[in-house]
PDB file of N, CA and C in Angstrom:
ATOM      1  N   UNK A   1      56.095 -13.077 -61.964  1.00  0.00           N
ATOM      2  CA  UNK A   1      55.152 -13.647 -62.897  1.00  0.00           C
ATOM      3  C   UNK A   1      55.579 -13.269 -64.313  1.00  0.00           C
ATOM      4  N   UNK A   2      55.298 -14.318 -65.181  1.00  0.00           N
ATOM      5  CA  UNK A   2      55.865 -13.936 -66.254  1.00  0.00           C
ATOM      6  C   UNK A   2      54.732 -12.927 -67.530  1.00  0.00           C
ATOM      7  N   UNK A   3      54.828 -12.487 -68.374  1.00  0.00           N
ATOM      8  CA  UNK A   3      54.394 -11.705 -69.183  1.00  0.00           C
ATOM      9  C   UNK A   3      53.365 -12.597 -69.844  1.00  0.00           C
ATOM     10  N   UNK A   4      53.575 -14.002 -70.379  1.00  0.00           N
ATOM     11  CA  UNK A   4      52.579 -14.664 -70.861  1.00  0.00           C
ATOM     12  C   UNK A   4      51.890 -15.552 -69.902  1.00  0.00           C
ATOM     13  N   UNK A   5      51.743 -15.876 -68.661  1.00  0.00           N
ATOM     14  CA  UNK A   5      51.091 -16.200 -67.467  1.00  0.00           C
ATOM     15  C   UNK A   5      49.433 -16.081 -67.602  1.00  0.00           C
ATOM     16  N   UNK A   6      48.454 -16.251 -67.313  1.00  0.00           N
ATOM     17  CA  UNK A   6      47.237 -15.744 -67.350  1.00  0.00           C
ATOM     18  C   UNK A   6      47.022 -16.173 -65.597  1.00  0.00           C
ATOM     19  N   UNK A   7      45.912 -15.140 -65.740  1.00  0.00           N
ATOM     20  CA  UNK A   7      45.263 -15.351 -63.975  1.00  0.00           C
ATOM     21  C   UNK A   7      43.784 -14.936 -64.391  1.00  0.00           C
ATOM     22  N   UNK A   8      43.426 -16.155 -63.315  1.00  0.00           N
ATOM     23  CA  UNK A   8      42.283 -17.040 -63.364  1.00  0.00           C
ATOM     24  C   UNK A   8      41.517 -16.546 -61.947  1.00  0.00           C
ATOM     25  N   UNK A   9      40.542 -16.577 -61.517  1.00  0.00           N
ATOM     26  CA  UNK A   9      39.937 -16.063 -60.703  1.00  0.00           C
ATOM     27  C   UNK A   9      39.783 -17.592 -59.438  1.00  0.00           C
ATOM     28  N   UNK A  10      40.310 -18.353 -59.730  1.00  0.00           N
ATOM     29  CA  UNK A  10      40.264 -20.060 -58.665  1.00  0.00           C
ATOM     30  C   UNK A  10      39.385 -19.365 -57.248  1.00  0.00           C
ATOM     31  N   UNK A  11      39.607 -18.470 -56.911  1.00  0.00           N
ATOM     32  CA  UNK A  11      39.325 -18.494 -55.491  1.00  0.00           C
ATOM     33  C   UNK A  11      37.574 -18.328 -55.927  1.00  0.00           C
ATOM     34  N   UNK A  12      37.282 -17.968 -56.822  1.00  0.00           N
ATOM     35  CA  UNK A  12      35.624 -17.753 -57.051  1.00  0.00           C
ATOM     36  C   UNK A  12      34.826 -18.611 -56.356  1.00  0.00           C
ATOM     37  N   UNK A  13      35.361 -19.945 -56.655  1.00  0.00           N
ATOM     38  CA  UNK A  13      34.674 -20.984 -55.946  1.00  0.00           C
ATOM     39  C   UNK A  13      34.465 -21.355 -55.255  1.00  0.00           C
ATOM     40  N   UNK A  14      35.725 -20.462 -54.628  1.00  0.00           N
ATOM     41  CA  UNK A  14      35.967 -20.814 -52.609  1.00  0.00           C
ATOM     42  C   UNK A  14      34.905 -19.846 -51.937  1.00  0.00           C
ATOM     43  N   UNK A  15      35.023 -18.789 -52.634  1.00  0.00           N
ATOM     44  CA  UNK A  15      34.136 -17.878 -52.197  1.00  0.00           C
ATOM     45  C   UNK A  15      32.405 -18.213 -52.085  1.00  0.00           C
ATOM     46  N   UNK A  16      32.228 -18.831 -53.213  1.00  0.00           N
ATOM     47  CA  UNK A  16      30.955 -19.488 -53.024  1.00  0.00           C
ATOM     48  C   UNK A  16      30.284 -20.668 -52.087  1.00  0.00           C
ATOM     49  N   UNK A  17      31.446 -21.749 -52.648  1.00  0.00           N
ATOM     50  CA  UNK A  17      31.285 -22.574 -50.940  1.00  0.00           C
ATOM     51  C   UNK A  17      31.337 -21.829 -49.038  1.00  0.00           C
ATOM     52  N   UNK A  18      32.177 -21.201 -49.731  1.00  0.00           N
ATOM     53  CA  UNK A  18      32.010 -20.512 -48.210  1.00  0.00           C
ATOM     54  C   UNK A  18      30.956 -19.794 -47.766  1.00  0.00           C
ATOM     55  N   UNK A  19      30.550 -19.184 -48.898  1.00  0.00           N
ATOM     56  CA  UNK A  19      29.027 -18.164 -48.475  1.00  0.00           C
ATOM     57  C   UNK A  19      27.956 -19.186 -48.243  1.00  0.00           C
ATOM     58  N   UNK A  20      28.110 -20.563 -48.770  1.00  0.00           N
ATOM     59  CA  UNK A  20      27.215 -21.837 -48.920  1.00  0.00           C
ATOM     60  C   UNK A  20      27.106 -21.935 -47.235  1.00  0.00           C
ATOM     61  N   UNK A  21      28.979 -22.206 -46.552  1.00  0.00           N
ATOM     62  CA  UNK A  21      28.517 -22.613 -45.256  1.00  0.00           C
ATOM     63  C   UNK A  21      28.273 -21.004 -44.262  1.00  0.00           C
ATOM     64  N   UNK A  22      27.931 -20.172 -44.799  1.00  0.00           N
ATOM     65  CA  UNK A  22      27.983 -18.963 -43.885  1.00  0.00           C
ATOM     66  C   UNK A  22      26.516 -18.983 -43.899  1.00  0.00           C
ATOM     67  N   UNK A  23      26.298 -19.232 -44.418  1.00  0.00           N
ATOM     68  CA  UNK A  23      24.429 -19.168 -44.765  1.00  0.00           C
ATOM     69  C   UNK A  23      24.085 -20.158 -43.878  1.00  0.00           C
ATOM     70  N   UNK A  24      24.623 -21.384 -44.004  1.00  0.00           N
ATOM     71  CA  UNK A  24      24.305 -22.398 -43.082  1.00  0.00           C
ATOM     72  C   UNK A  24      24.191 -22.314 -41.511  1.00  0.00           C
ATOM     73  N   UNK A  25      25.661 -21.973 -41.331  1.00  0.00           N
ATOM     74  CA  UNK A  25      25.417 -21.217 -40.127  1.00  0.00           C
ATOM     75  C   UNK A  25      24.479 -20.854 -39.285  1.00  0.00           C
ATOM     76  N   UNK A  26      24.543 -19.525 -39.799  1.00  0.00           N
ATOM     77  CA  UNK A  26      23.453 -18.330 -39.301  1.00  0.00           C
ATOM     78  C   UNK A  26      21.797 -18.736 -39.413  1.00  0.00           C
ATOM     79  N   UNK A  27      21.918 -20.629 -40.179  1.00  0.00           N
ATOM     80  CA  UNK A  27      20.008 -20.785 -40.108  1.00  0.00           C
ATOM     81  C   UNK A  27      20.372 -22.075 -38.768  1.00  0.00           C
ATOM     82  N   UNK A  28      21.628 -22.095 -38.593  1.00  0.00           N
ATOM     83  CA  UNK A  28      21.578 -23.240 -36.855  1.00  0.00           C
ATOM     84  C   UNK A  28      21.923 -22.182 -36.365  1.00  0.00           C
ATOM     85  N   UNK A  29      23.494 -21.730 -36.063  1.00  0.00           N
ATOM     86  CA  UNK A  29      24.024 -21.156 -35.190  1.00  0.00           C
ATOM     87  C   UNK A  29      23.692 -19.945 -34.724  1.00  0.00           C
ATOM     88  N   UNK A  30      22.923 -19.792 -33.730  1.00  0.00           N
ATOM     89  CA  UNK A  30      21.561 -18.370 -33.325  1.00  0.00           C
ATOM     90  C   UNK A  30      22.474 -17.904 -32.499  1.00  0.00           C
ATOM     91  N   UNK A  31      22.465 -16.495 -32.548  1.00  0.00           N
ATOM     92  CA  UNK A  31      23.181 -15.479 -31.471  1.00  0.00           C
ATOM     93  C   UNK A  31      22.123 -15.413 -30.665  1.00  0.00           C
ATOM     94  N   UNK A  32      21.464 -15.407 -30.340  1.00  0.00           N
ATOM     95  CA  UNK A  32      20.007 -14.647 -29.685  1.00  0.00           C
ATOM     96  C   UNK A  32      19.641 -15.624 -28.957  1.00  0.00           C
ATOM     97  N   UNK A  33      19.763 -15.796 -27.635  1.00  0.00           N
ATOM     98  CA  UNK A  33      19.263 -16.879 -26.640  1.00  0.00           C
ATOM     99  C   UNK A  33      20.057 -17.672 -26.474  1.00  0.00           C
ATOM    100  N   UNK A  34      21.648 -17.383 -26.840  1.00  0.00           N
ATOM    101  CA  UNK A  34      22.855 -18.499 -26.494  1.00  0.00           C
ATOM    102  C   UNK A  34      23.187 -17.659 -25.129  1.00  0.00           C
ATOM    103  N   UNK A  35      24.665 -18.649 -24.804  1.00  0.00           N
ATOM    104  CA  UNK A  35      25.306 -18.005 -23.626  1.00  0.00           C
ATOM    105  C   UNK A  35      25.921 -17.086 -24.235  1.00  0.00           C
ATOM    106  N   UNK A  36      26.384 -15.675 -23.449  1.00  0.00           N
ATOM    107  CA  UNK A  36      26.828 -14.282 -23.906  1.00  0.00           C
ATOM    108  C   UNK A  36      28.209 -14.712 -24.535  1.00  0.00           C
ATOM    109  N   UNK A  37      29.272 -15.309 -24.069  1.00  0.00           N
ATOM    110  CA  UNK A  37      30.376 -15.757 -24.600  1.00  0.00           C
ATOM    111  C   UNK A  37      30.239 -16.672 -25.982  1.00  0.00           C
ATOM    112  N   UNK A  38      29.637 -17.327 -25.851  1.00  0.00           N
ATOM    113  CA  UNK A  38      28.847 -18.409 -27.146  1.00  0.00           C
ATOM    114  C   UNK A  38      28.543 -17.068 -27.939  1.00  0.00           C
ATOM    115  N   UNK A  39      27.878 -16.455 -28.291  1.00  0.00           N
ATOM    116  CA  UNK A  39      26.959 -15.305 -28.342  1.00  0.00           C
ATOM    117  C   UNK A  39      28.267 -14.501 -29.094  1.00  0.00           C
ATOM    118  N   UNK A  40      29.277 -13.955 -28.378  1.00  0.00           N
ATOM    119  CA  UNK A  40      30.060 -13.199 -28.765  1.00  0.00           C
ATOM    120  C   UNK A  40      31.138 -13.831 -29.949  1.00  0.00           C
ATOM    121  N   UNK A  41      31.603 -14.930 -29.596  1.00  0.00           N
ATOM    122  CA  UNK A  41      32.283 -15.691 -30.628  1.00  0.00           C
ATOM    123  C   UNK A  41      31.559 -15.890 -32.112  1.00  0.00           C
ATOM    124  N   UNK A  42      30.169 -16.158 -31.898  1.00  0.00           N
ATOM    125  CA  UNK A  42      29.409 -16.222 -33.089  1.00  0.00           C
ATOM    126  C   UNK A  42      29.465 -15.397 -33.878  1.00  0.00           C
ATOM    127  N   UNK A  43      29.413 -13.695 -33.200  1.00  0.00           N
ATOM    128  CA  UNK A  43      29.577 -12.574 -33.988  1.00  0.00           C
ATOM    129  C   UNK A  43      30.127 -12.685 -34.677  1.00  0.00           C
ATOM    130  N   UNK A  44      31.421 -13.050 -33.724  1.00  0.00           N
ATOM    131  CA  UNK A  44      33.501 -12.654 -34.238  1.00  0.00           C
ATOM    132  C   UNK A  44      33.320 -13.560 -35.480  1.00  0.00           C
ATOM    133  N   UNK A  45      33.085 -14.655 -35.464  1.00  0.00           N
ATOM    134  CA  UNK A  45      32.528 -15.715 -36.621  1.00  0.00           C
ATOM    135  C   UNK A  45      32.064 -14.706 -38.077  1.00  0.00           C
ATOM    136  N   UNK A  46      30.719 -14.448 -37.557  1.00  0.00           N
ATOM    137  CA  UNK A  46      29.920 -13.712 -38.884  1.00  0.00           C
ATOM    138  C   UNK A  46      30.646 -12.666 -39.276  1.00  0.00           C
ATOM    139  N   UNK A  47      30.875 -11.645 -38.418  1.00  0.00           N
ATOM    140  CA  UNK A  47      31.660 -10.258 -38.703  1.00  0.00           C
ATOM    141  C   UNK A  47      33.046 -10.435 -39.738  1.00  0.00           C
ATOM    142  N   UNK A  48      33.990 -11.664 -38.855  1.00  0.00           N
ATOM    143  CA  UNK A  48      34.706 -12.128 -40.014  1.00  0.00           C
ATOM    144  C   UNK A  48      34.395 -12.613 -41.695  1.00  0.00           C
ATOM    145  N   UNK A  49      33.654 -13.461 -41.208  1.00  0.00           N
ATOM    146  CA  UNK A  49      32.950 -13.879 -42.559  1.00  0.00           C
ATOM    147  C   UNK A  49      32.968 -12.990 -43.871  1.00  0.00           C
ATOM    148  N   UNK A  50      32.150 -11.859 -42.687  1.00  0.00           N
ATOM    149  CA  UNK A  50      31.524 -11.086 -43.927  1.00  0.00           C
ATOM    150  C   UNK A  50      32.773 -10.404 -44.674  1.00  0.00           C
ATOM    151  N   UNK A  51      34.048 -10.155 -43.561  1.00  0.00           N
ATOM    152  CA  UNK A  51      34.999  -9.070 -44.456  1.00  0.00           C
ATOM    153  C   UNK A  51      35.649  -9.689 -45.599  1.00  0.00           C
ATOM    154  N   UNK A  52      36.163 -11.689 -44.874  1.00  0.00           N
ATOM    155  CA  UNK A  52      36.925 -12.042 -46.399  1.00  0.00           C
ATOM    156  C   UNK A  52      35.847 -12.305 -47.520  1.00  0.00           C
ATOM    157  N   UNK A  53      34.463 -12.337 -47.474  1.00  0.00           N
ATOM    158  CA  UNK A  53      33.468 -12.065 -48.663  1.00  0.00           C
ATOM    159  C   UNK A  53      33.562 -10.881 -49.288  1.00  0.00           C
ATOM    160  N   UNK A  54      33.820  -9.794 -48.601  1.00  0.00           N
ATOM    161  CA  UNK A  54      33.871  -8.268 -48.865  1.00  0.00           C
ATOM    162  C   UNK A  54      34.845  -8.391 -49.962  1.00  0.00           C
ATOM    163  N   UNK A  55      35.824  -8.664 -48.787  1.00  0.00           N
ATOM    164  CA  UNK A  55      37.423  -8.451 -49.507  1.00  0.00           C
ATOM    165  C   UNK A  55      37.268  -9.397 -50.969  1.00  0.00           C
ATOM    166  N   UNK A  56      36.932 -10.704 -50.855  1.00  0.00           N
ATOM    167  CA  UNK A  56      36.851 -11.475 -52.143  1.00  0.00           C
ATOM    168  C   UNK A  56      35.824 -10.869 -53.160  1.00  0.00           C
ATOM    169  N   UNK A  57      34.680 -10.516 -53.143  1.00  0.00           N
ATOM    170  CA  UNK A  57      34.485  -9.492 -53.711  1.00  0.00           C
ATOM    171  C   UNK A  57      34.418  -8.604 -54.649  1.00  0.00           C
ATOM    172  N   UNK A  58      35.311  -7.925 -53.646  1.00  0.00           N
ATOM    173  CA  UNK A  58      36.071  -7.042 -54.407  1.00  0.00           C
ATOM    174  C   UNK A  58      37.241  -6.915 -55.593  1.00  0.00           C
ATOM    175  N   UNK A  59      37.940  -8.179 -55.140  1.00  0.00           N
ATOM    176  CA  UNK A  59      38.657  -8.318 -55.692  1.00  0.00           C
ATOM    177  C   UNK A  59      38.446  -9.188 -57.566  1.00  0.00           C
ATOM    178  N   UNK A  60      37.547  -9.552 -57.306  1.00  0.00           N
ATOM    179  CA  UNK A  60      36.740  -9.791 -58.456  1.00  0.00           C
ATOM    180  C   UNK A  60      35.911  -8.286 -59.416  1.00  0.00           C
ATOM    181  N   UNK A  61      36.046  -7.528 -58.322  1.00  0.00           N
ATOM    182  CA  UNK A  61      35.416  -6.313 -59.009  1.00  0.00           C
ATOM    183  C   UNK A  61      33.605  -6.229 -58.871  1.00  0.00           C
ATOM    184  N   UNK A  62      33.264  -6.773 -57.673  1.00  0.00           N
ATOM    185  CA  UNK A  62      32.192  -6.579 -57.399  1.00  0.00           C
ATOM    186  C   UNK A  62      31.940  -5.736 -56.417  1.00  0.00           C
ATOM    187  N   UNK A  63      31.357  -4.787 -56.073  1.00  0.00           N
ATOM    188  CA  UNK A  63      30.607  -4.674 -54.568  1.00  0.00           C
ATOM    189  C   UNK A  63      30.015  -4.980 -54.280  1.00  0.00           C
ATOM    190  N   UNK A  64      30.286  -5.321 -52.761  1.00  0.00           N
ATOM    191  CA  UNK A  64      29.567  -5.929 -51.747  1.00  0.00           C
ATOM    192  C   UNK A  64      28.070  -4.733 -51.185  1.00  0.00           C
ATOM    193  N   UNK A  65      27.223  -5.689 -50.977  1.00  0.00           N
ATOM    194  CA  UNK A  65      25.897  -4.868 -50.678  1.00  0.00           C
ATOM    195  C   UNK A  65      26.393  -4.966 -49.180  1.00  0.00           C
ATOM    196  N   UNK A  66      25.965  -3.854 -48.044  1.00  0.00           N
ATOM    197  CA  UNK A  66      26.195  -3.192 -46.994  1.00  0.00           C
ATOM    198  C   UNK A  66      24.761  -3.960 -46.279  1.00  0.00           C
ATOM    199  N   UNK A  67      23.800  -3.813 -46.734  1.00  0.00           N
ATOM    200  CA  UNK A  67      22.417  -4.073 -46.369  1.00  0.00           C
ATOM    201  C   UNK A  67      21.315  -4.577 -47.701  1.00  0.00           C
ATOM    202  N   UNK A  68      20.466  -5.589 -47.057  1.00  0.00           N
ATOM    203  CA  UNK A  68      19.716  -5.941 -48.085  1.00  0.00           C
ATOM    204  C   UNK A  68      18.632  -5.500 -47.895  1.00  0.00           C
TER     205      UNK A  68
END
């Protein structure tokens, strides 16, 4: 990268749409009264979710809240 280059934060936005459909999600896609396999993938789903939010984030220089 060169010395006069600037960097721009682009992914901000991704980050927001994505929390748009993670939210979405979790008000259809119910862990609780699915099949256990259904059930478990959903987690793997959210659990992911939450780390590249973490990770994005962070990298903006925010922390992520643990619990609301």
């Amino acid at each position: 990268m060169k010395n006069n280059e600037k960097l721009y934060p682009p992914q901000s936005i991704s980050y927001e749409k994505e929390s748009h459909f993670i939210n979405r999600a979790l008000k259809t896609l119910y862990v609780k009264g699915s099949e256990i396999e259904l059930s478990k993938a959903r987690l793997l789903l959210y659990h992911i979710c939450r780390l590249v939010l973490k990770d994005g984030l962070e990298l903006l220089g925010i922390e992520a809240l643990k619990r609301i």
